[in-house]
Protein backbone atom coordinates (compact mmCIF):
# COMPACT_ATOMS: atom_id res chain seq x y z
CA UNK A 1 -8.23 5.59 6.63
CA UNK A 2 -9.87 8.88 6.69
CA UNK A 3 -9.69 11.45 4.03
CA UNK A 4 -11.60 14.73 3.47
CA UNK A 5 -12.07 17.48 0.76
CA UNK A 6 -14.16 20.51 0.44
CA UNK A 7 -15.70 21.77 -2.95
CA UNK A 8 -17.79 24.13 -4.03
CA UNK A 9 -19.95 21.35 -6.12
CA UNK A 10 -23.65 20.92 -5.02
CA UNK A 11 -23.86 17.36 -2.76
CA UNK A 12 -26.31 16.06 -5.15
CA UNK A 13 -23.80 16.41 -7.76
CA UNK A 14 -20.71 15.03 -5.69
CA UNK A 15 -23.04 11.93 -5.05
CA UNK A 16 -23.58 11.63 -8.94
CA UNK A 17 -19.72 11.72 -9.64
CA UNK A 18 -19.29 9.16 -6.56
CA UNK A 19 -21.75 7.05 -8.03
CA UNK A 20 -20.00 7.16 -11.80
CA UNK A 21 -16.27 7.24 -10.40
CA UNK A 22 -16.50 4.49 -7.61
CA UNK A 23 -18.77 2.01 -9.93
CA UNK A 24 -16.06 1.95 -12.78
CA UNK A 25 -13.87 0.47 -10.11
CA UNK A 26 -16.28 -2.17 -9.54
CA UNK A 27 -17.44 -1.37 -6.11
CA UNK A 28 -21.26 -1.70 -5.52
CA UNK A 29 -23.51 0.74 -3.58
CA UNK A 30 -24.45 -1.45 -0.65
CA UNK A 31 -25.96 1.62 1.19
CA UNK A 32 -27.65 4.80 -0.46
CA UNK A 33 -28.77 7.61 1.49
CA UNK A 34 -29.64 11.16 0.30
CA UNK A 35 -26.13 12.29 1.32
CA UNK A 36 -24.40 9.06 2.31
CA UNK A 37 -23.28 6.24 0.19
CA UNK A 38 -21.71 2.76 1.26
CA UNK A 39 -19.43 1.15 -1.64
CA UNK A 40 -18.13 -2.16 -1.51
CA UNK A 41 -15.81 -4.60 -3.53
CA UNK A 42 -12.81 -6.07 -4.18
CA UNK A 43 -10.64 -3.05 -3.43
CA UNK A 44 -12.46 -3.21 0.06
CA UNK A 45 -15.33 -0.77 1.73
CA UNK A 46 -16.11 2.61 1.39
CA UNK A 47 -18.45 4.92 3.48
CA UNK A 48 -18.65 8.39 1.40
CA UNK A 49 -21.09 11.07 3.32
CA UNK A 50 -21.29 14.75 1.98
CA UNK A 51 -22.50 17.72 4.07
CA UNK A 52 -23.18 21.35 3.64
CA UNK A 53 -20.73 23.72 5.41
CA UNK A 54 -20.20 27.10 6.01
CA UNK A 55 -22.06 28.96 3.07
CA UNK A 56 -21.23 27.82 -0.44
CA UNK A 57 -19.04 25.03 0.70
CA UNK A 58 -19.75 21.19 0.79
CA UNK A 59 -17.79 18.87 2.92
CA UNK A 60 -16.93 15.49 1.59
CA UNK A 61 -15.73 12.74 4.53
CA UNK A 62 -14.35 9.14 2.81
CA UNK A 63 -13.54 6.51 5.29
CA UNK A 64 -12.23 3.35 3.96
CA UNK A 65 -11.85 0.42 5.97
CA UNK A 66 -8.07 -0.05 4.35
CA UNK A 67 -5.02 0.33 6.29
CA UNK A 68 -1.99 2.50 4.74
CA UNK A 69 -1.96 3.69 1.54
CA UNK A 70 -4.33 1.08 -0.39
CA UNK A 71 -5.09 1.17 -3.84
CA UNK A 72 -9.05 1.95 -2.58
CA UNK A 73 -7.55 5.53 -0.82
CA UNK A 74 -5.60 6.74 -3.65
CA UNK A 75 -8.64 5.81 -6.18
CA UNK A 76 -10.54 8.08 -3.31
CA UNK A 77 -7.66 10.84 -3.94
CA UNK A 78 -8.42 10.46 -7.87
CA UNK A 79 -12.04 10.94 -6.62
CA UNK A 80 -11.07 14.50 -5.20
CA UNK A 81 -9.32 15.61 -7.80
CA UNK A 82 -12.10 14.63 -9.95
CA UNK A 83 -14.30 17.05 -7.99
CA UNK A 84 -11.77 19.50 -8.26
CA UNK A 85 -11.71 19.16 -11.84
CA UNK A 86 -15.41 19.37 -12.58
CA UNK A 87 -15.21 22.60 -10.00
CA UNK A 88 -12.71 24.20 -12.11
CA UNK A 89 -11.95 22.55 -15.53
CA UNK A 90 -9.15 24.83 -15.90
CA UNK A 91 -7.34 23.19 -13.02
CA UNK A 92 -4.03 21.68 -14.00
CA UNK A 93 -2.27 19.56 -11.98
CA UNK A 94 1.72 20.94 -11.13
CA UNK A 95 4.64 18.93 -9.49
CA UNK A 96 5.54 21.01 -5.88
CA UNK A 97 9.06 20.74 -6.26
């Protein structure tokens, strides 16, 4: 599955959070580039890659090699809001109904 968020975080710092959020689950970095990261583990495989975009905004690609809705892609949705958090720490999270 492929998911994708923008920030305004720096990529050096999304990488830092990636490293912290992703290891707690147990997943180790099997690849490490400069903006690239390969995580694997139980939960399965992970290829994170962050890239600058259009000004102040940084574009952050996570492909999992899970099909559905796997407990690896929502931890990756925890991951964005995560980075949304540290963005804007007075984000609160709101039902949409």
């Amino acid at each position: 599955m492929r998911l994708f968020h923008r920030t305004s975080l720096h990529p050096d710092l999304v990488m830092q959070e990636a490293d912290t959020h992703f290891g707690a689950l147990g997943l180790d970095r099997v690849h490490v580039e400069l903006r690239a990261r390969q995580y694997r583990g139980a939960l399965g495989t992970l290829v994170l890659t962050v890239k600058m975009e259009g000004g102040h905004y940084t574009f952050v690609e996570a492909h999992t090699d899970q099909i559905g809705e796997s407990r690896l892609d929502k931890n990756v949705k925890k991951f964005f809001v995560r980075l949304h958090r540290t963005a804007d720490p007075r984000h609160l999270l709101e039902a949409a109904y």
